[in-house]
Protein backbone atom coordinates (compact mmCIF):
# COMPACT_ATOMS: atom_id res chain seq x y z
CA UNK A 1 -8.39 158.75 7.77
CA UNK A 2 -10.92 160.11 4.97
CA UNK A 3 -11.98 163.05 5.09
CA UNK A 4 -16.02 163.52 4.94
CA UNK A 5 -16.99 165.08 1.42
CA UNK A 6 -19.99 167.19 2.88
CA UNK A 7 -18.39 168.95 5.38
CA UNK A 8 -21.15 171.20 5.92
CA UNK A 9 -22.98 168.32 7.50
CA UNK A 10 -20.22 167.13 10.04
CA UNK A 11 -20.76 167.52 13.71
CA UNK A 12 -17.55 168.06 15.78
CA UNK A 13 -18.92 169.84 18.73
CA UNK A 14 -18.73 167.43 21.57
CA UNK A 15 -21.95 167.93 22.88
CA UNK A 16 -23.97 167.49 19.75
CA UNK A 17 -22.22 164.32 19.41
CA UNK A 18 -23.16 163.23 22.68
CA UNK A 19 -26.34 164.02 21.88
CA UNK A 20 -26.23 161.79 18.95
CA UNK A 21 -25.60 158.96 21.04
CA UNK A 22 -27.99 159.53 24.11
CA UNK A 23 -30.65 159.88 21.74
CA UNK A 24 -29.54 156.32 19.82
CA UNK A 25 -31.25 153.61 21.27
CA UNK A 26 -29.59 150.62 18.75
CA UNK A 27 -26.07 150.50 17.99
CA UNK A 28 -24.94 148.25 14.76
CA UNK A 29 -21.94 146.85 14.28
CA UNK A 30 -19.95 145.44 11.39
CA UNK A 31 -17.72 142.62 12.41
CA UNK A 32 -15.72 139.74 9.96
CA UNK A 33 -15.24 136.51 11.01
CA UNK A 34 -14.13 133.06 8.40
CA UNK A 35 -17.56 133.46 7.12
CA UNK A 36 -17.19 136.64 5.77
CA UNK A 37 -18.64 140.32 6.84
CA UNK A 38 -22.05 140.67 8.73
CA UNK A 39 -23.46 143.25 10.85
CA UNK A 40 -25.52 142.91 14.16
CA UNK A 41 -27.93 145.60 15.77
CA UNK A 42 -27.73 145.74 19.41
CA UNK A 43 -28.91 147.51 22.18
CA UNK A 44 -25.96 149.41 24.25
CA UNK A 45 -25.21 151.07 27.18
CA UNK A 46 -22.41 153.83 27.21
CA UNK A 47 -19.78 156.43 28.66
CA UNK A 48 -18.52 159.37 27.44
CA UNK A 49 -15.70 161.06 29.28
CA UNK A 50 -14.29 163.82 28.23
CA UNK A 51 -11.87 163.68 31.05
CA UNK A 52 -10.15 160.89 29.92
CA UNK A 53 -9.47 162.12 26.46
CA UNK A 54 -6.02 163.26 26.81
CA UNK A 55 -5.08 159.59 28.76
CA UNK A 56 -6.39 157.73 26.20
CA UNK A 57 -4.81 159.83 22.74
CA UNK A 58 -1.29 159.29 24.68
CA UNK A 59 -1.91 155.52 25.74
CA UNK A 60 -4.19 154.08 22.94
CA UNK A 61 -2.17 151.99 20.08
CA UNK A 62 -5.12 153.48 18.04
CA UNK A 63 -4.41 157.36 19.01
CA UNK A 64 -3.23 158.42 15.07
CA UNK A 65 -6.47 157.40 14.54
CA UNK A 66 -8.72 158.76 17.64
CA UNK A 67 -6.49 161.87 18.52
CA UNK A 68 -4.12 163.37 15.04
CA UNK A 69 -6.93 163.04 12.55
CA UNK A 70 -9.34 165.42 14.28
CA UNK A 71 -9.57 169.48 14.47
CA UNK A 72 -10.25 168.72 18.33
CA UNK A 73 -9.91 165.42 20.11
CA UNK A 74 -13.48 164.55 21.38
CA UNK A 75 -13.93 162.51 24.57
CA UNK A 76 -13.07 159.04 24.63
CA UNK A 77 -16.79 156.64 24.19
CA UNK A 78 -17.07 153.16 25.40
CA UNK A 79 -20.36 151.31 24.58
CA UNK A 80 -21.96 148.59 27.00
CA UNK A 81 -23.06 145.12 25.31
CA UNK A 82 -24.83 142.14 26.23
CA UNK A 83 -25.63 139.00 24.51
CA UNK A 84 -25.50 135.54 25.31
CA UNK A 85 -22.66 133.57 24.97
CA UNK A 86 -22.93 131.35 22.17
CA UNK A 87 -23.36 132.00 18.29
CA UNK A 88 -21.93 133.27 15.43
CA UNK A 89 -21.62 136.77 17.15
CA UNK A 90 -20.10 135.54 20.47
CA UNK A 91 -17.88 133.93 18.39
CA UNK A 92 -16.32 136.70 16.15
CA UNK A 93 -16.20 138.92 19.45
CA UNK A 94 -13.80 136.68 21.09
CA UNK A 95 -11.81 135.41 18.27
CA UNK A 96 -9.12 137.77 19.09
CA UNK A 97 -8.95 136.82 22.75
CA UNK A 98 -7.78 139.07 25.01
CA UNK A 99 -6.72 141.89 22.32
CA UNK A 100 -10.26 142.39 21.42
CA UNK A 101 -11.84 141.85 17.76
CA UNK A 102 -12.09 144.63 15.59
CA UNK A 103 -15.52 146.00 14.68
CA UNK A 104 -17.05 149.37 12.79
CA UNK A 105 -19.84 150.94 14.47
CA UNK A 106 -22.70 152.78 13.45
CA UNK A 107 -25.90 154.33 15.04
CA UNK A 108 -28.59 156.70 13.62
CA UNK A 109 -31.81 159.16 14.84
CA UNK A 110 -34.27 159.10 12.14
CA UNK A 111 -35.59 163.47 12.43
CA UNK A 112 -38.51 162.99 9.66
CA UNK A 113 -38.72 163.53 5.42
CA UNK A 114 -37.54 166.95 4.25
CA UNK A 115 -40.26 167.71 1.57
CA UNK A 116 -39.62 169.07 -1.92
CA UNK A 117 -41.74 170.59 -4.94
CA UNK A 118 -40.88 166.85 -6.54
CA UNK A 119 -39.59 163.56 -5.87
CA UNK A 120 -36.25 164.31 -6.23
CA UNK A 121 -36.00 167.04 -4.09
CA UNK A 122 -37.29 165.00 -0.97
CA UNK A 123 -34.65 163.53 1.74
CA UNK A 124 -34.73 162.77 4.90
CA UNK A 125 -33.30 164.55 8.06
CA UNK A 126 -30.67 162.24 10.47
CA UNK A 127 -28.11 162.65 13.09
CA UNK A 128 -25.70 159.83 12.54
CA UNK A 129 -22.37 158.44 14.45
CA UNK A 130 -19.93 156.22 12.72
CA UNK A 131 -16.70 154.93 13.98
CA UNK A 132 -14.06 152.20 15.10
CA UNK A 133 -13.06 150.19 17.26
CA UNK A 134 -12.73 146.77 19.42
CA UNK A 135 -14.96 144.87 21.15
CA UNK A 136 -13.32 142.87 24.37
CA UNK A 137 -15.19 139.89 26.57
CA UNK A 138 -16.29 141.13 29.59
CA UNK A 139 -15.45 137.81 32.14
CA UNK A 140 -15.91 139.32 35.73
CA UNK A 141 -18.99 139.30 37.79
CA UNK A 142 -18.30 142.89 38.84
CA UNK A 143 -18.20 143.96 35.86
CA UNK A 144 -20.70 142.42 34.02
CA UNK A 145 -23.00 144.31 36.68
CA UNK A 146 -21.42 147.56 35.36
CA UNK A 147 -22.03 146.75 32.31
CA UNK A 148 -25.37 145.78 32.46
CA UNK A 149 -26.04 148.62 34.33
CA UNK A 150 -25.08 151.47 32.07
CA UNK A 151 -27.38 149.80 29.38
CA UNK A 152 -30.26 149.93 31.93
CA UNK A 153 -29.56 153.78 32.54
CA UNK A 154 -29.50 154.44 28.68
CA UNK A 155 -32.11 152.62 27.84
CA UNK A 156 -34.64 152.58 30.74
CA UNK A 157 -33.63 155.95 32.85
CA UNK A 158 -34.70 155.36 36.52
CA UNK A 159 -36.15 151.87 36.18
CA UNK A 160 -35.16 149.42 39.48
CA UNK A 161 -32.04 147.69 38.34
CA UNK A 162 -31.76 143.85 40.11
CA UNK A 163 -30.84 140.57 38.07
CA UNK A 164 -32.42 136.76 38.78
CA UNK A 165 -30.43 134.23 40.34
CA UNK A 166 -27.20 133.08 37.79
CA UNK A 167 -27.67 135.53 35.69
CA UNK A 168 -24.61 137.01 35.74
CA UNK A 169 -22.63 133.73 34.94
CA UNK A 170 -25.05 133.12 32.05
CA UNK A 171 -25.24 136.37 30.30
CA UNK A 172 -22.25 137.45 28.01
CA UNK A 173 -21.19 141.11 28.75
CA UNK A 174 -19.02 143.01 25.67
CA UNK A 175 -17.06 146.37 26.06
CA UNK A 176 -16.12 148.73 22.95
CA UNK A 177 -13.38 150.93 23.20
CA UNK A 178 -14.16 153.02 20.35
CA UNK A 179 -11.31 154.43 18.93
CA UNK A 180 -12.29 156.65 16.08
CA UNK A 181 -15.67 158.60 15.52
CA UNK A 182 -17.36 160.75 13.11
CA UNK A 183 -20.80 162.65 13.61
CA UNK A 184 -23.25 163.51 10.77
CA UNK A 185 -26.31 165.21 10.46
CA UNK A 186 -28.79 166.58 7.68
CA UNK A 187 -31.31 169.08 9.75
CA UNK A 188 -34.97 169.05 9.51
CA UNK A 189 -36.54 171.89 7.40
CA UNK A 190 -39.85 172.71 6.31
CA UNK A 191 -41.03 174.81 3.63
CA UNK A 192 -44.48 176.67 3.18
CA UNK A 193 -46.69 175.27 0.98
CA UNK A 194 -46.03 178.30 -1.41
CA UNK A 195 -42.54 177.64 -1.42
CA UNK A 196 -42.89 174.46 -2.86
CA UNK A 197 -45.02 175.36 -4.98
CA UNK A 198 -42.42 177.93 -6.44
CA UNK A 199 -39.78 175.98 -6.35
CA UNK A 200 -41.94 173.15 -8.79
CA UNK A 201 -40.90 172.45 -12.39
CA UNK A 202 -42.63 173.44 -15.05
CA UNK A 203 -43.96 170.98 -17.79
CA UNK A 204 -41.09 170.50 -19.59
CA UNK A 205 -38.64 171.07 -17.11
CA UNK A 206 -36.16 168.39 -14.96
């Protein structure tokens, strides 16, 4: 796997990176199907154990990837989807059957513009989590429930969790076993005024 050119910016501590993801409330994700690429935003719901890290480097047919690439294995994340059932999404998610489609994930936390003394010293501050993965139908009433409940928890913390009549059967439930993840963030700082005003160019000057 690549390594990330700004190193300086990479998160590897497993708590920041959890973090990352409790604060993400949309999850996108980059899928190819015979139409070509695309990429769908979602909402998600999602576990991080960090007890089942060392099962799943040892069992995973994706462990080089998830487990010999990294300074530290971090725990293993699965994200919570729902959808319904039919469309060009539903489609390319089950296109692999049973051994689950391949997709690349991605989710951001937008922390605000980093000002400069001119345009081309502004940026913008971001936590960031990018990774891999596959993305498996989820066909059982039970679980579908557990599914759709960890993307209640995430999303609406302590909100009454019940679900209509047929639901269940209707709805379309996905599971991602992610398999490889990278964190990223550029921190928020802000300068005096004075400091800015400093650090300006002169006429004349780039």
């Amino acid at each position: 796997m690549r390594q990330m050119r700004n190193e300086k910016r990479k998160v590897t501590d497993e708590g920041e990176l959890k973090a990352i993801v409790e604060a993400c409330q949309t999850v996108r994700l980059g899928v190819i199907d015979e139409e070509g690429m695309f990429i769908v935003p979602m909402s998600f719901g999602y576990e991080w154990d960090a007890d089942d890290t060392e099962a799943f480097c040892s069992t995973s047919a994706n462990a080089p990837a998830a487990c010999s690439d990294a300074e530290e294995p971090v725990a293993h994340l699965t994200l919570w989807l729902h959808s319904a059932g039919e469309g060009r999404k539903a489609d390319a998610f089950r296109a692999n059957g049973a051994g689950g489609a391949p997709v690349a994930i991605e989710m951001d936390c937008e922390d605000g513009v980093i000002e400069g003394p001119y345009a081309c010293k502004y940026s913008y501050a971001f936590r960031s989590i990018m990774g891999s993965g596959r993305i498996f139908a989820i066909e059982n009433g039970e679980d579908k429930v557990y599914g759709l409940t960890k993307i209640m928890e995430h999303l609406a913390p302590g909100a009454p969790i019940a679900f209509g009549p047929g639901v269940i059967e209707r709805v379309s439930v996905w599971r991602v076993e992610v398999d490889h993840l990278t964190g990223k963030r550029r921190e928020l700082k802000v300068s005096a005024p004075n400091e800015l005003k400093a650090a300006a160019p002169k006429d004349g000057e780039k």
